[in-house]
Protein backbone atom coordinates (compact mmCIF):
# COMPACT_ATOMS: atom_id res chain seq x y z
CA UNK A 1 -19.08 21.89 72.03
CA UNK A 2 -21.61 23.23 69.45
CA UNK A 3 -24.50 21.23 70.72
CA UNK A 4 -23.55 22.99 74.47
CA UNK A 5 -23.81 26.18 72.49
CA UNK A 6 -26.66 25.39 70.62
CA UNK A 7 -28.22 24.76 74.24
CA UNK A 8 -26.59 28.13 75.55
CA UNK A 9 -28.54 30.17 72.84
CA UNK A 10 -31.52 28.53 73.88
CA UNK A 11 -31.52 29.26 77.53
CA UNK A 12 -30.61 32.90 75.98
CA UNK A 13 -33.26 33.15 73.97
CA UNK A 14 -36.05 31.78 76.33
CA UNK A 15 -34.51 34.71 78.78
CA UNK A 16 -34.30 37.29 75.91
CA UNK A 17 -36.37 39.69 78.14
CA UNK A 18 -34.41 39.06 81.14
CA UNK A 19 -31.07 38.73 82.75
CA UNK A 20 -30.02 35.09 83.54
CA UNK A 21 -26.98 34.59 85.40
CA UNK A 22 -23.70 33.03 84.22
CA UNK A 23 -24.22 30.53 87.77
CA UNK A 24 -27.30 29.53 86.69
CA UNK A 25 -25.97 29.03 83.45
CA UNK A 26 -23.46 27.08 84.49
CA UNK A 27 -25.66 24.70 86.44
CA UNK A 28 -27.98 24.21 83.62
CA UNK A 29 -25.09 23.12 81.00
CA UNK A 30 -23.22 21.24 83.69
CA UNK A 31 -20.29 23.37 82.85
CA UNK A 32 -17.99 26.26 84.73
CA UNK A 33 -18.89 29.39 84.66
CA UNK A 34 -15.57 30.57 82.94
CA UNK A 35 -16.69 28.04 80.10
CA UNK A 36 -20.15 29.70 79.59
CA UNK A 37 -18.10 33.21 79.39
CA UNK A 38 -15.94 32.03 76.62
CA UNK A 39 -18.65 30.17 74.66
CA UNK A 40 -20.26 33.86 74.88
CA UNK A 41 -17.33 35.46 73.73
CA UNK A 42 -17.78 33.22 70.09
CA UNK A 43 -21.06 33.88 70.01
CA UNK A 44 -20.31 37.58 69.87
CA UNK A 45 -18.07 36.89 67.21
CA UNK A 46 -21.00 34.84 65.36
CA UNK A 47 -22.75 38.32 65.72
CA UNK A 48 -25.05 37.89 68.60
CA UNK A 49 -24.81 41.09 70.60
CA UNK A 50 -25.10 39.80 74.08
CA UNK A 51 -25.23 42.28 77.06
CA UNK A 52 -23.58 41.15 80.43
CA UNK A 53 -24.06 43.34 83.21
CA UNK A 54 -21.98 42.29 86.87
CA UNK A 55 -24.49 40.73 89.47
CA UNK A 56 -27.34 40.75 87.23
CA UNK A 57 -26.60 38.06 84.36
CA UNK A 58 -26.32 38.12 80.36
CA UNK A 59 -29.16 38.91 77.89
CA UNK A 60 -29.40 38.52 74.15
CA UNK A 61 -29.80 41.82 72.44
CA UNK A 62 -29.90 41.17 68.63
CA UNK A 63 -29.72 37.54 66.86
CA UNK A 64 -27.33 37.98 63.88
CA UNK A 65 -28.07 37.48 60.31
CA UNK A 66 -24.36 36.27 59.25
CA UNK A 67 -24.46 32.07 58.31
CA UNK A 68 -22.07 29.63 60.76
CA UNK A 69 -22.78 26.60 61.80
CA UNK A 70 -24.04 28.58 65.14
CA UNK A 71 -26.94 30.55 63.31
CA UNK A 72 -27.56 28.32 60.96
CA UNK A 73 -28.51 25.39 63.91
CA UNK A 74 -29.89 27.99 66.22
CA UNK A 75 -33.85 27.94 65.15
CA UNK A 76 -33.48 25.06 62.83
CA UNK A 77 -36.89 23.37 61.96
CA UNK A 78 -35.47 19.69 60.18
CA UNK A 79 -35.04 16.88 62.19
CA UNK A 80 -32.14 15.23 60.44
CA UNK A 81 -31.36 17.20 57.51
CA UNK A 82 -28.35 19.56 58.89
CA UNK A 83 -27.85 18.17 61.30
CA UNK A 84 -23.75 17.41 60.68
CA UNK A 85 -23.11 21.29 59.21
CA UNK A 86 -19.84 22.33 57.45
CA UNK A 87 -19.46 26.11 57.27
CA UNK A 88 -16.63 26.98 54.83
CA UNK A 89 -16.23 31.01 54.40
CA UNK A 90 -14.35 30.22 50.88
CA UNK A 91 -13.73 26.50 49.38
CA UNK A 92 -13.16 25.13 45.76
CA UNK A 93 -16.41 23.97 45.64
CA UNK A 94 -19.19 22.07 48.78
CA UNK A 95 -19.52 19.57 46.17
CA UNK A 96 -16.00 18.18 46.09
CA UNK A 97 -16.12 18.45 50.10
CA UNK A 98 -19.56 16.77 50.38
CA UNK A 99 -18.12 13.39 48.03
CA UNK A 100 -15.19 13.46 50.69
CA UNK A 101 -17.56 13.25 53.66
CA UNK A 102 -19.45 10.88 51.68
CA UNK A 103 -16.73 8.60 51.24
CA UNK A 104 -15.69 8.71 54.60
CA UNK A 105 -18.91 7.97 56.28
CA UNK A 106 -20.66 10.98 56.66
CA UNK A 107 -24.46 10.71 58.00
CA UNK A 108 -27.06 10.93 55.94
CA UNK A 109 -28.36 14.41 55.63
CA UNK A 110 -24.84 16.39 56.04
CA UNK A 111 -24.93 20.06 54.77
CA UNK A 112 -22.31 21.28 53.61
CA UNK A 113 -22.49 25.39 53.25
CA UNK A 114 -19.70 27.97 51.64
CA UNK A 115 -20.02 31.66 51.78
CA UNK A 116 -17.72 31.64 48.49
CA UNK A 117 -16.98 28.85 46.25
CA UNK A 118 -13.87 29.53 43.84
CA UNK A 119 -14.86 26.50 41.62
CA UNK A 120 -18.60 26.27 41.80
CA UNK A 121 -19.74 23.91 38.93
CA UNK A 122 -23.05 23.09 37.21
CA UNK A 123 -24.08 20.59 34.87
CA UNK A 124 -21.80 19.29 31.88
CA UNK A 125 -19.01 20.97 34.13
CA UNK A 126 -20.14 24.45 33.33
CA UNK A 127 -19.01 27.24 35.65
CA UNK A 128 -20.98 28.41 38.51
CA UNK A 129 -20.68 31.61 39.52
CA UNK A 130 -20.36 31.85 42.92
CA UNK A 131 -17.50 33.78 44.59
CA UNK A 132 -19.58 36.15 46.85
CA UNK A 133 -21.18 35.78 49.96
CA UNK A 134 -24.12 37.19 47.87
CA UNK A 135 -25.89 33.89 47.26
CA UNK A 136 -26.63 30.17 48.70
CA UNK A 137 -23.80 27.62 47.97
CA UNK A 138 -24.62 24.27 49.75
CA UNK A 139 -24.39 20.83 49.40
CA UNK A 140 -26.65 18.06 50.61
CA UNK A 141 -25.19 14.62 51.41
CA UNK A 142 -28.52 11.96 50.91
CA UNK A 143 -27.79 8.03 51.01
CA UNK A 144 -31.24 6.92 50.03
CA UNK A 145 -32.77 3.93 49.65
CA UNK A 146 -33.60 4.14 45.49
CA UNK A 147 -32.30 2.64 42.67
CA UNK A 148 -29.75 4.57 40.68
CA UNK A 149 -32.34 4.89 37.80
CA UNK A 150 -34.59 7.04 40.55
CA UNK A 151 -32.08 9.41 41.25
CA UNK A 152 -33.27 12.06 38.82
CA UNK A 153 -36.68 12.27 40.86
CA UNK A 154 -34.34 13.78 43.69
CA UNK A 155 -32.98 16.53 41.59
CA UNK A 156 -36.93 17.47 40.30
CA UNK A 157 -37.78 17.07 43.95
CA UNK A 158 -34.64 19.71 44.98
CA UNK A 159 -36.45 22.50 42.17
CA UNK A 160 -39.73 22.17 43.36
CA UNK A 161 -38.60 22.89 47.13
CA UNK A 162 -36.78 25.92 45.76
CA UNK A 163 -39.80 27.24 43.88
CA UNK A 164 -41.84 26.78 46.77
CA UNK A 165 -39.74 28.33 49.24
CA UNK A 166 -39.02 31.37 46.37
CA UNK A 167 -42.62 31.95 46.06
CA UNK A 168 -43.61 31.44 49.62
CA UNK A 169 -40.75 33.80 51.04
CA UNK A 170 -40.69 36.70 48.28
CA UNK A 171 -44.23 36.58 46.56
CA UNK A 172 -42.24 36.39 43.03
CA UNK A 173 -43.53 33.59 40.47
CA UNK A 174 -40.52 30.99 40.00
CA UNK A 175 -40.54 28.57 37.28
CA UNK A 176 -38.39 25.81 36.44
CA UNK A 177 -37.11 24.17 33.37
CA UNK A 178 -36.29 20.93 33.07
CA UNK A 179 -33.94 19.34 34.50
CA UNK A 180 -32.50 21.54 37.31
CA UNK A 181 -32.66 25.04 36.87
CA UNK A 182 -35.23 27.68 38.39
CA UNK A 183 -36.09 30.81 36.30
CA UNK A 184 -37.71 34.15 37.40
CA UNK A 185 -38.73 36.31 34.37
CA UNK A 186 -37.03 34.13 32.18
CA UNK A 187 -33.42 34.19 34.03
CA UNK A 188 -32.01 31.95 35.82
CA UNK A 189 -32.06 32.02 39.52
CA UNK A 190 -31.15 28.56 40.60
CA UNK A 191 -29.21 25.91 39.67
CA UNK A 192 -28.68 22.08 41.03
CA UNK A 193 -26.22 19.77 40.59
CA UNK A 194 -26.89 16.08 41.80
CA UNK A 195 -23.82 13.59 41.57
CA UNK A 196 -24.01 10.30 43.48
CA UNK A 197 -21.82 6.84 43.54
CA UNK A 198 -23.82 3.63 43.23
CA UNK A 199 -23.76 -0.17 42.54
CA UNK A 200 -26.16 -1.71 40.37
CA UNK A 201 -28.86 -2.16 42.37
CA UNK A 202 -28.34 0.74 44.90
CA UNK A 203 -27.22 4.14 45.51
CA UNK A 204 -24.22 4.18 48.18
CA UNK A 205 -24.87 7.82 48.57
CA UNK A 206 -25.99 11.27 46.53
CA UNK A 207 -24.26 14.70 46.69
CA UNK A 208 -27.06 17.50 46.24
CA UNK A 209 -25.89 20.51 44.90
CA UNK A 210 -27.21 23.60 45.76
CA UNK A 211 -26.77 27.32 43.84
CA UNK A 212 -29.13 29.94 44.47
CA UNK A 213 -28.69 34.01 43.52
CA UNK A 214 -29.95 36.05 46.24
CA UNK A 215 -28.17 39.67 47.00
CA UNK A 216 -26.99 39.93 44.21
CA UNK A 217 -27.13 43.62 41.92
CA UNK A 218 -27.09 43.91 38.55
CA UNK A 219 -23.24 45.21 38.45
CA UNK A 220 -21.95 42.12 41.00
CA UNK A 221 -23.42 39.72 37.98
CA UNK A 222 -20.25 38.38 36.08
CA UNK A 223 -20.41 39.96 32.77
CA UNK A 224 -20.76 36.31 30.68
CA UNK A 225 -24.24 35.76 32.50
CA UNK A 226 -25.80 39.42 32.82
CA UNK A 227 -27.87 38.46 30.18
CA UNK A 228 -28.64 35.10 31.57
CA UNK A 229 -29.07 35.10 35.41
CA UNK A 230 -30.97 37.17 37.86
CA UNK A 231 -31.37 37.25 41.23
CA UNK A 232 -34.08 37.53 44.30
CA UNK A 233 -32.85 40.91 45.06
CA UNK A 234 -33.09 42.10 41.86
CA UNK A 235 -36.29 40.62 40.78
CA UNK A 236 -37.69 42.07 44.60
CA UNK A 237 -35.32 45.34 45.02
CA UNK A 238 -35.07 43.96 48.46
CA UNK A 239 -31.84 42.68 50.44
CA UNK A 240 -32.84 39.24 51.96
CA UNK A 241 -31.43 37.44 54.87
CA UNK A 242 -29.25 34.43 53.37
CA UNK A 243 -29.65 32.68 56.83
CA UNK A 244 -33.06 32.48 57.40
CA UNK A 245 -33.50 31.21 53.23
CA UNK A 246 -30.99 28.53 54.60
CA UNK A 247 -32.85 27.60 57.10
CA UNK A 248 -36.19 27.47 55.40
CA UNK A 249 -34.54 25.57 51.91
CA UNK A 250 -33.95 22.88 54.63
CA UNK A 251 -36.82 22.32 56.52
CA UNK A 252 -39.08 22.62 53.08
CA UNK A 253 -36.82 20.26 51.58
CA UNK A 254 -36.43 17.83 54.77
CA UNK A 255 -40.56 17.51 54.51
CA UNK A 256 -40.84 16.86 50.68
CA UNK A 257 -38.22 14.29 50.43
CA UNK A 258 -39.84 12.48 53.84
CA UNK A 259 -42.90 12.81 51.95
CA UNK A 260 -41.35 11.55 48.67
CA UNK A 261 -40.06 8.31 50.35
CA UNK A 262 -43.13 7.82 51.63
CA UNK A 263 -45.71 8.67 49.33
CA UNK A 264 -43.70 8.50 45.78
CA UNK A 265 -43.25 10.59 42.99
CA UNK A 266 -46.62 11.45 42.11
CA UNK A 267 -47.15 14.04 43.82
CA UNK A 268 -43.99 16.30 43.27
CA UNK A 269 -44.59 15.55 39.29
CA UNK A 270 -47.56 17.30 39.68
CA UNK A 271 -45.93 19.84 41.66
CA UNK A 272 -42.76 20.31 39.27
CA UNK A 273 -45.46 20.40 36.49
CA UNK A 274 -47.20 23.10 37.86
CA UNK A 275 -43.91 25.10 38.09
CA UNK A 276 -42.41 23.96 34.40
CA UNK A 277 -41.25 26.14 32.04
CA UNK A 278 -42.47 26.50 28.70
CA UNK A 279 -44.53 23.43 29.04
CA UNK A 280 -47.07 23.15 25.67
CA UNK A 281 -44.58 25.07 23.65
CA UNK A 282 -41.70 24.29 20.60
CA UNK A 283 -38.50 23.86 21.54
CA UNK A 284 -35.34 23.19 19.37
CA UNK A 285 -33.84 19.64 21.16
CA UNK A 286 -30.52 18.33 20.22
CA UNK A 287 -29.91 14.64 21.38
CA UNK A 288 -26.82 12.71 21.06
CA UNK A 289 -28.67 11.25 17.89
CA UNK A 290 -30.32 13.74 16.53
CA UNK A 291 -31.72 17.46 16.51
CA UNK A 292 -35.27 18.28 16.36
CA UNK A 293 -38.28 20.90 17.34
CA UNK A 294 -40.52 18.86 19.22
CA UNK A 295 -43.50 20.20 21.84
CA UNK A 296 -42.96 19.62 25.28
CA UNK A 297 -45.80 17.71 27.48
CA UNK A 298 -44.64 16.95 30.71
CA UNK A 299 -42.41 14.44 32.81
CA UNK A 300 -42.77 10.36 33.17
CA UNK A 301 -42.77 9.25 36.63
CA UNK A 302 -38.81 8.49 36.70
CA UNK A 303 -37.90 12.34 35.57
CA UNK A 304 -37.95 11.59 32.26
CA UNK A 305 -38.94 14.68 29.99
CA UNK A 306 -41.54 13.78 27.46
CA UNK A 307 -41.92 15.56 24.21
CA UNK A 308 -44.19 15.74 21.37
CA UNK A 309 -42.43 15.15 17.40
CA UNK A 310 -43.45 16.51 14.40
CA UNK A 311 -45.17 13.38 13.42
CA UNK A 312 -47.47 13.43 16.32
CA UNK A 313 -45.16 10.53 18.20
CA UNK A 314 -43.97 11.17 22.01
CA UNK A 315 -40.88 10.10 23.14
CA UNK A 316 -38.69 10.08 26.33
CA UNK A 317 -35.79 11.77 27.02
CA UNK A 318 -33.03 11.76 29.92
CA UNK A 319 -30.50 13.87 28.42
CA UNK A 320 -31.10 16.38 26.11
CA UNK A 321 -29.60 20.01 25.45
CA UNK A 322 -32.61 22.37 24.73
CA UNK A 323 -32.14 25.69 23.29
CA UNK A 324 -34.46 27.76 25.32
């Protein structure tokens, strides 16, 4: 059914400046003409005002900016990436849903997408705030061919797509600190979450998590991160459309990670480093062994952070909590 619509809006949208008939509709779906009047009527509640005038056809009037698996496949750019779509208007969280797809066979490159998310999570647990339709809350389902020890390159792969498509779409300068979150001005904008269930030698599959802060105000920020977060509106003072980012998040990150599987990691380290935060500066670091002020330098090839120590020795880290 939503492919037939999907093929509906189409035909609509090649004929936006003229009337095309519900017969000839009919005849190009293969379907009755009763059926293309009711898949109208849910496109109307999708928000796509859709003027039908007796003897003379339908015609598309406005394309809505509201997200459903409708709008968000109508004018998609990614080849595979979104192609299964999950629309929730309010779930716990798209990451619990995307590990249940996951373990029941999902395709690779299922998007999961939530207008609200009652128990949005970051890293270490954390809470995500997220229980507006103010923001992007998505998961990405990925069952790559890696090792599990390469799965970190995914999540520095997810923050440079978001920089890209932050500075690209709003002309503001994103950066992002290591591992996973994207700052604007020194707040947080974005955060990512990447979870995955593997063997040994192989990943069975990866659950890309997906938190980005885009209409919010200044008052709709929970009061424990005022101080913290920010958003696109109000680093822009404009109101963006949380469909289109959708769609563009996707296709951007559809391109870098078919790039990244066939080209490596090289090239998004050099990317990421262009974007990293603080890089060349002092940092306090507390490890699991020990705390420390140490320089940061940069990023090995498997997502590793590298730092400089007081005594002039680098060293690796993969976990780390650094006060910023």
């Amino acid at each position: 059914m939503e492919s037939t619509r999907n093929l509906l809006i189409e035909i609509l949208e090649k004929n936006k400046n003229n009337y095309i008939s519900g017969e000839q509709m009919s005849k190009m779906l293969g379907i009755s003409r009763t059926a293309v009047w009711k898949h109208m009527k849910e496109l109307q509640k999708d928000g796509y005002e859709i003027e039908g005038i007796s003897k003379k056809g339908y015609k598309i009037t406005q394309f809505p900016s509201k997200v459903s698996v409708n709008t968000l496949q109508w004018g998609s750019k990614t080849k595979w990436l979104g192609k299964t779509l999950i629309h929730k208007h309010s779930t716990g969280s798209t990451q619990i849903i995307g590990h249940q797809l996951a373990v029941e066979g999902t395709p690779h490159g299922t998007v999961v997408v939530a207008d609200v998310q009652t128990e949005g999570k970051g890293r270490f647990d954390r809470k995500w705030h997220s229980s507006n339709n103010k923001g992007i809350w998505m998961s990405i389902v990925l069952r790559p061919n890696l090792l599990p020890n390469q799965a970190p390159q995914i999540t520095l792969l997810a923050a440079t797509v978001i920089a890209d498509v932050i500075k690209s779409k709003t002309g503001l300068s994103p950066n992002i600190k290591w591992p996973n979150d994207v700052l604007i001005n020194n707040k947080k904008v974005s955060g990512i979450l990447t979870e995955m269930q593997a063997e040994q030698d192989r990943i069975q599959y990866m659950v890309l998590g997906i938190g980005i802060n885009i209409n919010q105000s200044v008052e709709t920020l929970a009061n424990d991160i005022k101080a913290s977060a920010t958003s696109l509106r109000i680093e822009s003072t404009i109101e963006w459309n949380i469909r289109d980012l959708i769609q563009e998040t996707l296709a951007h990150f559809e391109q870098a990670y078919d790039s990244f599987i066939d080209e490596g990691f090289s090239p998004i380290k050099s990317k990421w480093e262009s974007y990293a935060y603080m890089i060349g500066q002092s940092v306090r670091i507390k490890t699991f062994k020990k705390e420390t002020t140490a320089q940061l330098i940069g990023i090995k090839e498997d997502g590793a952070l590298i730092i400089k120590n007081e005594d002039g020795s680098h060293e690796s880290l993969y976990s780390a909590e650094i006060q910023w």
